[in-house]
PDB file of N, CA and C in Angstrom:
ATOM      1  N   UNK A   1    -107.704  39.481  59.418  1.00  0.00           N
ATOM      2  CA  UNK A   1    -106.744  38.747  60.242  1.00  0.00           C
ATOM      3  C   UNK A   1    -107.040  37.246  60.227  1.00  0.00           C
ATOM      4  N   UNK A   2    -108.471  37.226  60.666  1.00  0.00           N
ATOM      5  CA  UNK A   2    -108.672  35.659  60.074  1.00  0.00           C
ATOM      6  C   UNK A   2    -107.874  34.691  58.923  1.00  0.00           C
ATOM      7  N   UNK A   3    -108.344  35.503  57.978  1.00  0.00           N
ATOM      8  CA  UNK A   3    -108.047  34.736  55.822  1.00  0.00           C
ATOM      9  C   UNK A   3    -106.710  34.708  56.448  1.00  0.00           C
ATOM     10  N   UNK A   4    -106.083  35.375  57.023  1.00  0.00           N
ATOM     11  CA  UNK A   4    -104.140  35.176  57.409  1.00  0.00           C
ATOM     12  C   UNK A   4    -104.082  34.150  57.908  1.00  0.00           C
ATOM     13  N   UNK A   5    -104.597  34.218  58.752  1.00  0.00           N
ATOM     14  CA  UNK A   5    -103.990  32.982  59.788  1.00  0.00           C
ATOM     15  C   UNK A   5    -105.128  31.423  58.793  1.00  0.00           C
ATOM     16  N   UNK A   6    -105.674  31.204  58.520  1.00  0.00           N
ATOM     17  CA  UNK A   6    -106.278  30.256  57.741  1.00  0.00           C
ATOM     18  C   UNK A   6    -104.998  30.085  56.792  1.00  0.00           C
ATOM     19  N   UNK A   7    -104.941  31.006  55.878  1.00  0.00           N
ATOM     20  CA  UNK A   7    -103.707  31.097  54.888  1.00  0.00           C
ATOM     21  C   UNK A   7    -102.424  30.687  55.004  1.00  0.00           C
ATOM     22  N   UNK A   8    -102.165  30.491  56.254  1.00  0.00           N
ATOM     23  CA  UNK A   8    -100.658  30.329  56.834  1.00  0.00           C
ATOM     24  C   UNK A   8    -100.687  28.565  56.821  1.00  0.00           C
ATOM     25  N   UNK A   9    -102.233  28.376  57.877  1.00  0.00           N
ATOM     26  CA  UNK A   9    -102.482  27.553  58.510  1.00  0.00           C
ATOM     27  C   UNK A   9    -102.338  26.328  57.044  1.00  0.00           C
ATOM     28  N   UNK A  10    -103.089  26.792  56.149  1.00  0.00           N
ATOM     29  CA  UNK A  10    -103.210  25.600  54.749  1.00  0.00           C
ATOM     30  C   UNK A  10    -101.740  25.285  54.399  1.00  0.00           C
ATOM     31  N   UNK A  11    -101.274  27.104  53.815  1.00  0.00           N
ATOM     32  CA  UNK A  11     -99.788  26.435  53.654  1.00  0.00           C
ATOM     33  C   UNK A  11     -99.005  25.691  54.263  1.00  0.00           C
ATOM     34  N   UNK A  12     -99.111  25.361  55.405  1.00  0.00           N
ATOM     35  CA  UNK A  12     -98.467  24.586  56.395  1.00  0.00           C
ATOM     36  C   UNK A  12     -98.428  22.959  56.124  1.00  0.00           C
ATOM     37  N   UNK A  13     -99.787  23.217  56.065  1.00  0.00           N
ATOM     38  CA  UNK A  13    -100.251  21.651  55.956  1.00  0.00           C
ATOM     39  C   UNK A  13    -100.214  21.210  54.230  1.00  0.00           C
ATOM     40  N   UNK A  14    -100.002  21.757  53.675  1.00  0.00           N
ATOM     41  CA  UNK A  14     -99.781  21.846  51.983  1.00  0.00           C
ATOM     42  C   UNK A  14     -97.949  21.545  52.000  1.00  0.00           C
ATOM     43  N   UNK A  15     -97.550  22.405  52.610  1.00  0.00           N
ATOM     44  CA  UNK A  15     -95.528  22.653  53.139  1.00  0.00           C
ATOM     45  C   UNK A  15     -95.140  20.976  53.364  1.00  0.00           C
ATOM     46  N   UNK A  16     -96.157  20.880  54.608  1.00  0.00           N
ATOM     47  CA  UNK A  16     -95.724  19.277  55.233  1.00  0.00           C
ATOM     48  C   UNK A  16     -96.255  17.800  54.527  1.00  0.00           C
ATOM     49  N   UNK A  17     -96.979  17.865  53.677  1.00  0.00           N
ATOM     50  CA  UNK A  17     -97.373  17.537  52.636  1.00  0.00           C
ATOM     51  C   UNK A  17     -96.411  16.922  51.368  1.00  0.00           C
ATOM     52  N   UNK A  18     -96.025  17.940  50.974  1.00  0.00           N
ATOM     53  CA  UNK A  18     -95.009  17.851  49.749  1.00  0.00           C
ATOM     54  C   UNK A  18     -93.939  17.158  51.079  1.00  0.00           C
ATOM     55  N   UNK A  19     -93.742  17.945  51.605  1.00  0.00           N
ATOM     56  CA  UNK A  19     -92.457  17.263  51.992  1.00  0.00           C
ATOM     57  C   UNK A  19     -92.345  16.123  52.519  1.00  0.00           C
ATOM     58  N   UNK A  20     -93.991  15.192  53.415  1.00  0.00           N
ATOM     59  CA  UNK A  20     -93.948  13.830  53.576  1.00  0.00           C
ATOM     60  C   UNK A  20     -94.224  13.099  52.164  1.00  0.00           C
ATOM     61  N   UNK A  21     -94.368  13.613  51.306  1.00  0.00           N
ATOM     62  CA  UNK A  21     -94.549  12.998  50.008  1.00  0.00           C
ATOM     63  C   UNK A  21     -93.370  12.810  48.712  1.00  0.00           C
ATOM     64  N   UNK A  22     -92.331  13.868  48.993  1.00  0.00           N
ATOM     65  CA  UNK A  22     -91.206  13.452  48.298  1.00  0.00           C
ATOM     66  C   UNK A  22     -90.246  12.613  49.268  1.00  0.00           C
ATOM     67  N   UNK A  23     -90.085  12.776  50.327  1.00  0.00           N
ATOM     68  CA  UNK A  23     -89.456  11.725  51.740  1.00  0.00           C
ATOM     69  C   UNK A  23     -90.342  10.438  50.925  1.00  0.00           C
ATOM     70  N   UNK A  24     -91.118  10.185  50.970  1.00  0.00           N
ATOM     71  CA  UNK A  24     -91.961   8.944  50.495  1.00  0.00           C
ATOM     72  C   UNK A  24     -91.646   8.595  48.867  1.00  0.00           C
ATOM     73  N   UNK A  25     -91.532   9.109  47.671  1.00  0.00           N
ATOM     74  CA  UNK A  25     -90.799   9.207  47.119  1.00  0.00           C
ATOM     75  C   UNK A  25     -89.422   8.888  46.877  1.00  0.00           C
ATOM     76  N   UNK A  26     -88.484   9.858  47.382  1.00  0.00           N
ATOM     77  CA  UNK A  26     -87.148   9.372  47.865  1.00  0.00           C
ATOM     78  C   UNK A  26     -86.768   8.059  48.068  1.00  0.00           C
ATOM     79  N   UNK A  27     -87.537   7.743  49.012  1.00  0.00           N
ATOM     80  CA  UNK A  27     -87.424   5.894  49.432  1.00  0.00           C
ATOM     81  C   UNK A  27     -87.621   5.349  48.741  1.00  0.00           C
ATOM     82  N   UNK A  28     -88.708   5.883  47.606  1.00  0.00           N
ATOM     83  CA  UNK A  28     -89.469   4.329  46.152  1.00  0.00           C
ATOM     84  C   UNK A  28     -87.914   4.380  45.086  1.00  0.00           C
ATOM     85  N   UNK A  29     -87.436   5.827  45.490  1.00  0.00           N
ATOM     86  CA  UNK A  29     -86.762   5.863  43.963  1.00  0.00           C
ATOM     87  C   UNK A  29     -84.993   5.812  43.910  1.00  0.00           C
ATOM     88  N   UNK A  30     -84.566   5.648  45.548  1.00  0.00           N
ATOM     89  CA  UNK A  30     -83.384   5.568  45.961  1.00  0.00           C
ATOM     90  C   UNK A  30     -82.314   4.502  44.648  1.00  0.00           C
ATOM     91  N   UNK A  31     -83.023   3.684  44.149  1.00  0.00           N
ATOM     92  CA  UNK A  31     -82.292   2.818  43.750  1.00  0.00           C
ATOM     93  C   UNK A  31     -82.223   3.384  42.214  1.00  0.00           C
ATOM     94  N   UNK A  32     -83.227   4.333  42.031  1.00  0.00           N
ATOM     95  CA  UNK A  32     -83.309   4.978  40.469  1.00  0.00           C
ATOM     96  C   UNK A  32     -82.359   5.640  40.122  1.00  0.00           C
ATOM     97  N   UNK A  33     -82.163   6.485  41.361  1.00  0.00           N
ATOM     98  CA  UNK A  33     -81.158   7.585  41.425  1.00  0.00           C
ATOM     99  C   UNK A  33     -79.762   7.122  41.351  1.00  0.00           C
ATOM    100  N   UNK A  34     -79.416   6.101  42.025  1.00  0.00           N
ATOM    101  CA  UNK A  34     -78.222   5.203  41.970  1.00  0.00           C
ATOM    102  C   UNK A  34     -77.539   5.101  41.001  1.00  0.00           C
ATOM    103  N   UNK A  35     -78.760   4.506  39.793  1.00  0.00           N
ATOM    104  CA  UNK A  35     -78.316   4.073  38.895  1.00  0.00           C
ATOM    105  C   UNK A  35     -78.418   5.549  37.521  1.00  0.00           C
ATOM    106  N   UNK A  36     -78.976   6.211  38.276  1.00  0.00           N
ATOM    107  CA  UNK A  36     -78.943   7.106  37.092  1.00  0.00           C
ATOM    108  C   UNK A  36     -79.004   8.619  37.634  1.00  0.00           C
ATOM    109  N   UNK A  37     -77.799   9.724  37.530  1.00  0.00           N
ATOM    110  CA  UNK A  37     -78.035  10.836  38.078  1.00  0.00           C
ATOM    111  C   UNK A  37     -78.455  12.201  37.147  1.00  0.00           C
ATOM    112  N   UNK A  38     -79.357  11.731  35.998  1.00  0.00           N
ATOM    113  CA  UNK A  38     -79.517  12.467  35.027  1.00  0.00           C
ATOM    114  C   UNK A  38     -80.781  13.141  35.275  1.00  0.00           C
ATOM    115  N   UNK A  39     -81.845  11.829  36.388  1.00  0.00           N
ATOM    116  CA  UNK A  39     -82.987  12.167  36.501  1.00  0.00           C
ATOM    117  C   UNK A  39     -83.032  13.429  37.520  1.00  0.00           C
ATOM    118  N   UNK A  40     -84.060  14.355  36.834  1.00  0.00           N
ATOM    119  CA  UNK A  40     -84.269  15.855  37.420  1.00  0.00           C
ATOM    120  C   UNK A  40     -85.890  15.630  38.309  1.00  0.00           C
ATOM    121  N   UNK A  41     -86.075  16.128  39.288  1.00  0.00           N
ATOM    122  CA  UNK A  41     -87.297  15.837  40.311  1.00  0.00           C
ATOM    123  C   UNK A  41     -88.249  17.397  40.022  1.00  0.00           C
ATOM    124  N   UNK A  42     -89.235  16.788  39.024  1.00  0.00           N
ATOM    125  CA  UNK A  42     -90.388  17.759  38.914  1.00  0.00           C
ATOM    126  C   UNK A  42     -91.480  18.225  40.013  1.00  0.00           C
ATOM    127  N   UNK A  43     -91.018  19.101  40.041  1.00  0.00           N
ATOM    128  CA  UNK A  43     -92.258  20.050  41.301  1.00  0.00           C
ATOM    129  C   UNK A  43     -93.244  20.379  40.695  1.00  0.00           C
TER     130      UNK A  43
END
Protein backbone atom coordinates (compact mmCIF):
# COMPACT_ATOMS: atom_id res chain seq x y z
CA UNK A 1 0.00 0.00 0.00
CA UNK A 2 2.84 2.18 0.68
CA UNK A 3 4.92 1.76 -3.17
CA UNK A 4 0.99 2.99 -4.20
CA UNK A 5 0.60 5.81 -2.64
CA UNK A 6 4.51 6.93 -3.20
CA UNK A 7 3.67 5.94 -6.91
CA UNK A 8 0.72 8.13 -7.27
CA UNK A 9 2.41 10.68 -5.15
CA UNK A 10 5.69 10.97 -7.92
CA UNK A 11 3.32 10.81 -10.74
CA UNK A 12 1.73 13.77 -9.56
CA UNK A 13 4.53 15.76 -9.16
CA UNK A 14 6.11 14.38 -12.58
CA UNK A 15 1.99 15.24 -14.11
CA UNK A 16 2.50 18.92 -12.70
CA UNK A 17 5.79 19.15 -13.97
CA UNK A 18 5.34 18.56 -17.64
CA UNK A 19 2.54 20.56 -17.45
CA UNK A 20 4.31 23.76 -15.68
CA UNK A 21 6.92 23.15 -18.24
CA UNK A 22 5.09 23.10 -21.55
CA UNK A 23 2.76 26.30 -20.05
CA UNK A 24 6.45 27.68 -19.85
CA UNK A 25 7.17 26.64 -23.20
CA UNK A 26 3.98 27.76 -24.77
CA UNK A 27 4.87 31.34 -23.74
CA UNK A 28 8.73 31.07 -25.29
CA UNK A 29 7.15 29.72 -28.48
CA UNK A 30 3.73 31.60 -28.94
CA UNK A 31 5.19 33.64 -31.66
CA UNK A 32 6.70 30.31 -33.42
CA UNK A 33 3.50 28.89 -33.66
CA UNK A 34 2.03 32.04 -35.24
CA UNK A 35 4.13 32.00 -37.75
CA UNK A 36 4.23 28.49 -38.47
CA UNK A 37 1.47 25.72 -37.82
CA UNK A 38 3.44 22.82 -39.18
CA UNK A 39 5.43 22.61 -35.97
CA UNK A 40 4.36 19.24 -34.07
CA UNK A 41 5.18 19.38 -29.97
CA UNK A 42 7.40 16.31 -29.02
CA UNK A 43 6.63 14.53 -25.75
Amino acid sequence: MKKLLVALFAVLIVGFGVIGYTQVNDDATEIVDENSHSISVQS
